[in-house]
Each structure stands twice: as C-alpha cells, then as structure tokens.
N, C-alpha and C. Protein backbone atom coordinates (compact mmCIF):
# COMPACT_ATOMS: atom_id res chain seq x y z
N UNK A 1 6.27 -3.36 -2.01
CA UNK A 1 6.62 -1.97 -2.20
C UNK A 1 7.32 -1.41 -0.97
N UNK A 2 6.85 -1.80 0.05
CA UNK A 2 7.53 -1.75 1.66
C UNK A 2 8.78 -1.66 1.37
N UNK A 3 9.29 -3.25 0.37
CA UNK A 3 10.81 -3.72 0.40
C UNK A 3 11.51 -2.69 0.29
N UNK A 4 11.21 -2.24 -1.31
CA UNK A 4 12.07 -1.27 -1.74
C UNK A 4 11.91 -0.03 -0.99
N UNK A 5 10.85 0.75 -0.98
CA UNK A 5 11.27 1.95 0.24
C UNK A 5 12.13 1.90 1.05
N UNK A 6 12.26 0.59 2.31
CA UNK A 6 13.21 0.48 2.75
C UNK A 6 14.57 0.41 2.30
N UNK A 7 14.52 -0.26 0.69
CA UNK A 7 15.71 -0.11 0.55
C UNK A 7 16.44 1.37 -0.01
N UNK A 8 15.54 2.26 -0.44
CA UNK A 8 15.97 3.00 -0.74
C UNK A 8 16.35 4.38 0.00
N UNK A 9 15.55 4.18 1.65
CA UNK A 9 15.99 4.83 2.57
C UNK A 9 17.52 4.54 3.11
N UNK A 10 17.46 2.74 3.67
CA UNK A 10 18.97 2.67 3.84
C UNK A 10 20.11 3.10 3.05
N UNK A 11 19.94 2.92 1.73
CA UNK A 11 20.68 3.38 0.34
C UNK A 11 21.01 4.93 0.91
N UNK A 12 19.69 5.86 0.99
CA UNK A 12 20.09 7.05 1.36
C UNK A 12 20.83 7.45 2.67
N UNK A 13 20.97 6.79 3.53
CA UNK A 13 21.38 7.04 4.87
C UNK A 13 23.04 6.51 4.67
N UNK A 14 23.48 5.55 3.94
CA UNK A 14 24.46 5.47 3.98
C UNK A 14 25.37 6.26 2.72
N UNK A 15 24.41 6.11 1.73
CA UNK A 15 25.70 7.74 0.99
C UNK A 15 25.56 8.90 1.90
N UNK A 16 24.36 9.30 2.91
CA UNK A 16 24.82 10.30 3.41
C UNK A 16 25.74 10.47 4.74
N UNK A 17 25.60 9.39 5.61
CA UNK A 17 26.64 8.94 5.93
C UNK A 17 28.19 8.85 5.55
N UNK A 18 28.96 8.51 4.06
CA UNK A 18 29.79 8.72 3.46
C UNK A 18 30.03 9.70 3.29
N UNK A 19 29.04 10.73 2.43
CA UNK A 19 29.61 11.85 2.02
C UNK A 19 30.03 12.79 3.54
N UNK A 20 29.21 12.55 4.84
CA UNK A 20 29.51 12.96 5.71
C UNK A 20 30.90 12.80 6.06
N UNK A 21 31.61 11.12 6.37
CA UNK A 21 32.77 11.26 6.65
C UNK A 21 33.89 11.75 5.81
N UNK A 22 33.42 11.81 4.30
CA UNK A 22 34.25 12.65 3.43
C UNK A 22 34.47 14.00 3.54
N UNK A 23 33.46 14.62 3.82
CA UNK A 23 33.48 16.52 3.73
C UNK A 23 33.36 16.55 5.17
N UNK A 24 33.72 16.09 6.06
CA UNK A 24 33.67 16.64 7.28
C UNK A 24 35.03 17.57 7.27
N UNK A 25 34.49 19.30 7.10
CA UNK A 25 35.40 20.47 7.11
C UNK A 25 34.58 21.81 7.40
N UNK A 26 35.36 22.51 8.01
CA UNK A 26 34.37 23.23 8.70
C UNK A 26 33.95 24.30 7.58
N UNK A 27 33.02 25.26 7.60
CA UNK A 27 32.69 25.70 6.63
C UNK A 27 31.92 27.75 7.45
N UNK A 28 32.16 28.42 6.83
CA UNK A 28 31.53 29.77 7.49
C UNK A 28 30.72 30.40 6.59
N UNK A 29 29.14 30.33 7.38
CA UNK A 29 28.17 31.01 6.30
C UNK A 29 28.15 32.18 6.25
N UNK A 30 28.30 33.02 5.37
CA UNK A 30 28.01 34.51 5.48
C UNK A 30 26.13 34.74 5.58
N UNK A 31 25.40 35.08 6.94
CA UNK A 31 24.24 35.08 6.84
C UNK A 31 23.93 36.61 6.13
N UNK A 32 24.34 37.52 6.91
CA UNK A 32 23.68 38.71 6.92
C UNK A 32 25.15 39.36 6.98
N UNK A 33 25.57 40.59 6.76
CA UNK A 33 26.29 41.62 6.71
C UNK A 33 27.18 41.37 8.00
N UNK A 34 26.59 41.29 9.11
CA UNK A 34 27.07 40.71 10.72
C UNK A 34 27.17 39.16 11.01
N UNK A 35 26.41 38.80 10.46
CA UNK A 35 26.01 37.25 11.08
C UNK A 35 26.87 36.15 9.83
N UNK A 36 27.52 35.34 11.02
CA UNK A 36 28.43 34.20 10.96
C UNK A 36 27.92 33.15 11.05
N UNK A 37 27.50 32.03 10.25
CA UNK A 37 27.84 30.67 11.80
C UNK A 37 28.53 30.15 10.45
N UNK A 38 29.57 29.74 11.66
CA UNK A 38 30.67 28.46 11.62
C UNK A 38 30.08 26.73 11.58
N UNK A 39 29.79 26.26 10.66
CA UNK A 39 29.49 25.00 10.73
C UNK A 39 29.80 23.68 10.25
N UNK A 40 29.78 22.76 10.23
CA UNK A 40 30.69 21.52 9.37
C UNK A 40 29.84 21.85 7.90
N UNK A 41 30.41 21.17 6.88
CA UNK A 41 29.72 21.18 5.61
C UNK A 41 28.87 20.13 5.17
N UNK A 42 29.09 18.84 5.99
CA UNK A 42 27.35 17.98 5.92
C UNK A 42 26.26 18.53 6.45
N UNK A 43 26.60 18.84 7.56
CA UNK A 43 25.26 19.84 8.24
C UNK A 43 24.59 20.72 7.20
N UNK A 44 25.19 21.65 6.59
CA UNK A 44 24.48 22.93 5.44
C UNK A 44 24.11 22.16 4.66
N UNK A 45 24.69 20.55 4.21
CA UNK A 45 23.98 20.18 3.11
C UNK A 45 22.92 19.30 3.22
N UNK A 46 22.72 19.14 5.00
CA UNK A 46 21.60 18.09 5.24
C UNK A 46 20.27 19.33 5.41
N UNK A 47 20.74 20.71 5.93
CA UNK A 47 19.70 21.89 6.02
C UNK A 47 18.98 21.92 4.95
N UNK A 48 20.16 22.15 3.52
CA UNK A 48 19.46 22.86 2.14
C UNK A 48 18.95 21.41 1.69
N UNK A 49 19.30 20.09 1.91
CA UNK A 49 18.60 19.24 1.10
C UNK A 49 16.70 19.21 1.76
N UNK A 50 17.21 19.32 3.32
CA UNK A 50 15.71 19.23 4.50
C UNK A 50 14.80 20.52 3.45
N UNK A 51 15.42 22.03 3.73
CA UNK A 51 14.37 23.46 3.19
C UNK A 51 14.00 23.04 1.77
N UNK A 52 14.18 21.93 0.91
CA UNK A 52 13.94 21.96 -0.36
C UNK A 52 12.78 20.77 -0.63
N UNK A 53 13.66 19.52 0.47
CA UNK A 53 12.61 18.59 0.60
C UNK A 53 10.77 18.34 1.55
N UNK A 54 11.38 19.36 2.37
CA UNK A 54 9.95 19.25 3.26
C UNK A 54 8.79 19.87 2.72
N UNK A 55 9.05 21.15 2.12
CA UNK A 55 7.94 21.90 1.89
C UNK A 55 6.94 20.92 0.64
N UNK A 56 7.86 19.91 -0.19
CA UNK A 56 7.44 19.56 -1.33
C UNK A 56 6.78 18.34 -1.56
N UNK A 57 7.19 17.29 0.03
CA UNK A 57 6.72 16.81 0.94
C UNK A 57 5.71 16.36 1.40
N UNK A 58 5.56 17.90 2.23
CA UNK A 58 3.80 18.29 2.95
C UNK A 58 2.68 18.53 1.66
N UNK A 59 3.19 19.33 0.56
CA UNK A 59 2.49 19.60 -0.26
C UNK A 59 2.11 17.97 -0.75
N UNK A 60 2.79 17.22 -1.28
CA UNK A 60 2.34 15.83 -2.05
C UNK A 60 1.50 14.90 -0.54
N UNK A 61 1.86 15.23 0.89
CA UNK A 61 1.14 14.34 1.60
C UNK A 61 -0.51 15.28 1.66
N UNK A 62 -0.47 16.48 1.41
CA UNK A 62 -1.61 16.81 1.26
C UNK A 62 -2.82 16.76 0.06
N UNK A 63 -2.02 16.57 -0.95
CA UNK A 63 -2.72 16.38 -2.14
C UNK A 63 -3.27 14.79 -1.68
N UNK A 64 -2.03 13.85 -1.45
CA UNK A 64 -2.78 12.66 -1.26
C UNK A 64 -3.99 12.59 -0.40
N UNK A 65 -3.75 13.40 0.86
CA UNK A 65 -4.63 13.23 1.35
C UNK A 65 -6.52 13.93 0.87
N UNK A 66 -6.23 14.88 0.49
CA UNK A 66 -7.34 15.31 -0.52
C UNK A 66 -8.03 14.00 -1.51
N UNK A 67 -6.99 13.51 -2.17
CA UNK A 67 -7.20 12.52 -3.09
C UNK A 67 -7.84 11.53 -2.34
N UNK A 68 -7.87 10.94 -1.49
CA UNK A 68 -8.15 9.87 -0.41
C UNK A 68 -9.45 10.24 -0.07
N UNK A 69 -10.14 11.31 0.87
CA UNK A 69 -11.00 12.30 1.01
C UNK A 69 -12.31 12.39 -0.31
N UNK A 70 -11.69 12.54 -1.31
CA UNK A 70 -12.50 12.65 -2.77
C UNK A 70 -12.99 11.13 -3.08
N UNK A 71 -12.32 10.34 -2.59
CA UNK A 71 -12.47 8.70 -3.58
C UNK A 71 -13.40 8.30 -2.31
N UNK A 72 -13.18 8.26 -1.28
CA UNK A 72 -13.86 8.05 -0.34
C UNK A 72 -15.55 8.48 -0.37
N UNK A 73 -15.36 9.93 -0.81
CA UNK A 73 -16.95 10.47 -1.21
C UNK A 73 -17.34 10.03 -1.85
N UNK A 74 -16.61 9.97 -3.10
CA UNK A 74 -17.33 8.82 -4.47
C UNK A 74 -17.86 7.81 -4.23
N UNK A 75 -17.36 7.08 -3.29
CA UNK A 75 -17.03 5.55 -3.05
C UNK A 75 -18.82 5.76 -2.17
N UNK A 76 -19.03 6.30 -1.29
CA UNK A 76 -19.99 6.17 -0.22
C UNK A 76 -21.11 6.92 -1.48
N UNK A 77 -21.12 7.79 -2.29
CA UNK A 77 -22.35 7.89 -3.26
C UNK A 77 -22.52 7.33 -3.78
N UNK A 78 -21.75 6.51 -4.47
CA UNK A 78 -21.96 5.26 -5.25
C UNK A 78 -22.34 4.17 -4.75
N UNK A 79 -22.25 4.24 -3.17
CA UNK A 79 -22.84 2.69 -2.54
C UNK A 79 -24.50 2.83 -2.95
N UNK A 80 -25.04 3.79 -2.63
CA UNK A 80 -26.67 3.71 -3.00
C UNK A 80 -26.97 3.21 -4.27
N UNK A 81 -26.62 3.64 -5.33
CA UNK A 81 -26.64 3.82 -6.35
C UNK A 81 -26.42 2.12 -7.43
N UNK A 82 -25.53 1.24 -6.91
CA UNK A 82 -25.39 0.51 -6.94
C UNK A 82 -26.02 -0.47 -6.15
N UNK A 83 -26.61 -0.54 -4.99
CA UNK A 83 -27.13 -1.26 -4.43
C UNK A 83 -29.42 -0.84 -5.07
N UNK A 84 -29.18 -0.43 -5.68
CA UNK A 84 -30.50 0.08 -6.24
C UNK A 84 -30.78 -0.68 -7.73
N UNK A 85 -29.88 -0.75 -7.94
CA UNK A 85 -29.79 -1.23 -9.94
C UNK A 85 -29.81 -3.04 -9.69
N UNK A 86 -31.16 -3.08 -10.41
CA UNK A 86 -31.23 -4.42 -10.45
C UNK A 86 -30.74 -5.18 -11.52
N UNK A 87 -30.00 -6.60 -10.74
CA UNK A 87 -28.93 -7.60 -11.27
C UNK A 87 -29.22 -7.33 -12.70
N UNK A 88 -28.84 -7.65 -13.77
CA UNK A 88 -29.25 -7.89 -15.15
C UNK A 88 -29.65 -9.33 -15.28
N UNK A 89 -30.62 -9.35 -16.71
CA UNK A 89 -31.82 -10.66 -16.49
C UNK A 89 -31.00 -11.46 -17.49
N UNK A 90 -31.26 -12.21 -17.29
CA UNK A 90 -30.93 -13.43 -18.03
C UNK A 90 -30.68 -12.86 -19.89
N UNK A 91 -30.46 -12.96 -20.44
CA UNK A 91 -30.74 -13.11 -22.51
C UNK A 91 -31.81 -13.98 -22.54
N UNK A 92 -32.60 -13.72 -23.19
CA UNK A 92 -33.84 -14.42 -23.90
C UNK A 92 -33.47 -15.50 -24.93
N UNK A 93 -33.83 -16.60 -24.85
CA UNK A 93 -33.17 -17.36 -25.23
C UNK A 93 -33.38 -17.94 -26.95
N UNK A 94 -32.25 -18.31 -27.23
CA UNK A 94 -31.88 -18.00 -28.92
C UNK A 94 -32.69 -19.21 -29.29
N UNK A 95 -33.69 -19.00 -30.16
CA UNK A 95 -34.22 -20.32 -30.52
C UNK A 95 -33.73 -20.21 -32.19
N UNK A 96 -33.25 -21.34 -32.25
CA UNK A 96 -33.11 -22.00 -33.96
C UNK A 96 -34.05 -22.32 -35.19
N UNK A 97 -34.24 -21.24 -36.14
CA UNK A 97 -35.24 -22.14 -36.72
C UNK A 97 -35.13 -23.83 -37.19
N UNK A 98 -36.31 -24.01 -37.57
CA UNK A 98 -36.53 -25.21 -38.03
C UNK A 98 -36.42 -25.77 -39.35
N UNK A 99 -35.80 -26.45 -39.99
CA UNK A 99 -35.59 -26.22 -41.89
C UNK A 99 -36.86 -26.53 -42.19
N UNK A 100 -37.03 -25.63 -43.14
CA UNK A 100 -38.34 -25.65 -44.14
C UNK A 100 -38.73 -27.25 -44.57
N UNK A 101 -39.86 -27.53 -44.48
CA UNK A 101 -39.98 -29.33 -45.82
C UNK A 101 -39.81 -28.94 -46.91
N UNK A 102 -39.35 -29.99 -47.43
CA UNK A 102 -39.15 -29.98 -49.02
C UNK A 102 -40.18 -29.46 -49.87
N UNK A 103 -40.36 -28.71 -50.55
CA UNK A 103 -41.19 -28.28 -51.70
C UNK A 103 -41.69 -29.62 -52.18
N UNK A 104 -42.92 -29.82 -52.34
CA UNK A 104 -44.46 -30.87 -52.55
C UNK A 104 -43.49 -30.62 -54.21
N UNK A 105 -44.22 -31.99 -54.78
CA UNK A 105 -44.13 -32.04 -56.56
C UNK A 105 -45.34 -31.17 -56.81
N UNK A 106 -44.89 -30.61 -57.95
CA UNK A 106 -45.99 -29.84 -58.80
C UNK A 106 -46.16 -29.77 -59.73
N UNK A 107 -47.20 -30.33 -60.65
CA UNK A 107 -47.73 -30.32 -61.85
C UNK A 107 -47.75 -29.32 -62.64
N UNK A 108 -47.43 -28.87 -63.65
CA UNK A 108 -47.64 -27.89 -64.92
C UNK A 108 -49.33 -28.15 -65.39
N UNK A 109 -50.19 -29.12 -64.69
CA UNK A 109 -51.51 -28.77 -64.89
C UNK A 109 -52.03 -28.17 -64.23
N UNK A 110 -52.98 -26.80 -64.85
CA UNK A 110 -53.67 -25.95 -64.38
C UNK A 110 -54.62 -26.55 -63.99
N UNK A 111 -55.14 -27.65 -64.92
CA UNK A 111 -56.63 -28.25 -64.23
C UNK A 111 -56.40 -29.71 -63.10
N UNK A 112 -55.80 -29.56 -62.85
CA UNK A 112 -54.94 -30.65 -61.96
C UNK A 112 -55.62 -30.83 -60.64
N UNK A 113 -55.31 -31.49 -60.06
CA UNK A 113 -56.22 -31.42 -58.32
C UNK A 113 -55.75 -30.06 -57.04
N UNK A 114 -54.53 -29.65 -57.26
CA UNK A 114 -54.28 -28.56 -56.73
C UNK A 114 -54.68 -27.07 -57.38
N UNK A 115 -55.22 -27.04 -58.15
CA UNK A 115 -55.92 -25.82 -59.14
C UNK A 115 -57.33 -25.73 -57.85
C-alpha cells in the first residue's frame, strides 16, 4: 500500500509541476476594495487547492485517530474477558447403536413352552 501512495504522490507532484510550467503568468487578486497582490497563477492554485485540502485532512487524521483510541479500549476490555472463558470441552462422544438380534421363532401355540 506504501507502493502506491508513493506512487500517487509522485504522479501528483509532477502534473503539478507541469501545470506550473504551463500557467506560469502573472495574475492580480482583488483582496479587499484596497488590497492587491500580484502573484503567479500556480501559486493561487497551490493556496486554494492547500485552504480546501488541509482542513479536511486534520479532520479525517482526527477521526482516525479517535478510531484507533476506541479499538484500543475495546481491545484492553476484552483482554479480561477472554482470558476468563474457559477453552470449550471436548463433544461427548457419539456412540452407535448396536443392531437389534433377530426376532427368536414363535409359535402360534398359546400352550407352548413360551406361554
């Protein structure tokens, strides 16, 4: 995952790089009613991309870090909890019955020796 981050930083550094040597022209901000500045036009667009990207940034490195913070708590209440619960036992073991014997012969006499 390293890889690609990296690659997708260099990726970004060199279109911005490009678009830099492309629009390099000077450019005049109207701030305020009085206020001027004169500046190249990569610069304003590395400002407004920075004021849009940082704030949104800090916010996602803070959530992570919250998130990290929370799993961590979980993680250390759950160590007791788990170290308390004993292993599970074995299954009791499946015994098979045994087939029945054959049914004995039997007489239709009532007065017979089994009567």
């Amino acid at each position: 995952m390293q890889v690609v981050r990296t690659i997708v930083w260099v990726l970004l550094a060199v279109a911005l790089v490009l678009f830099s040597i492309a629009n390099w022209t000077p450019v005049t901000l109207h701030v305020w009613s009085g206020l001027l500045i004169d500046t190249m036009l990569p610069a304003l667009v590395i400002l407004a991309f920075a004021l849009g990207f940082v704030p949104m940034w800090l916010l996602h490195r803070g959530a992570m870090w919250q998130a990290k913070r929370r799993i961590a708590a979980l993680e250390l209440a759950a160590k007791p909890v788990a170290s308390t619960v004993p292993p599970p036992s074995a299954p009791p073991p499946v015994t098979t019955p045994s087939p029945l014997p054959p049914p004995a012969a039997t007489t239709n006499d009532p007065l017979g020796p089994d009567a």
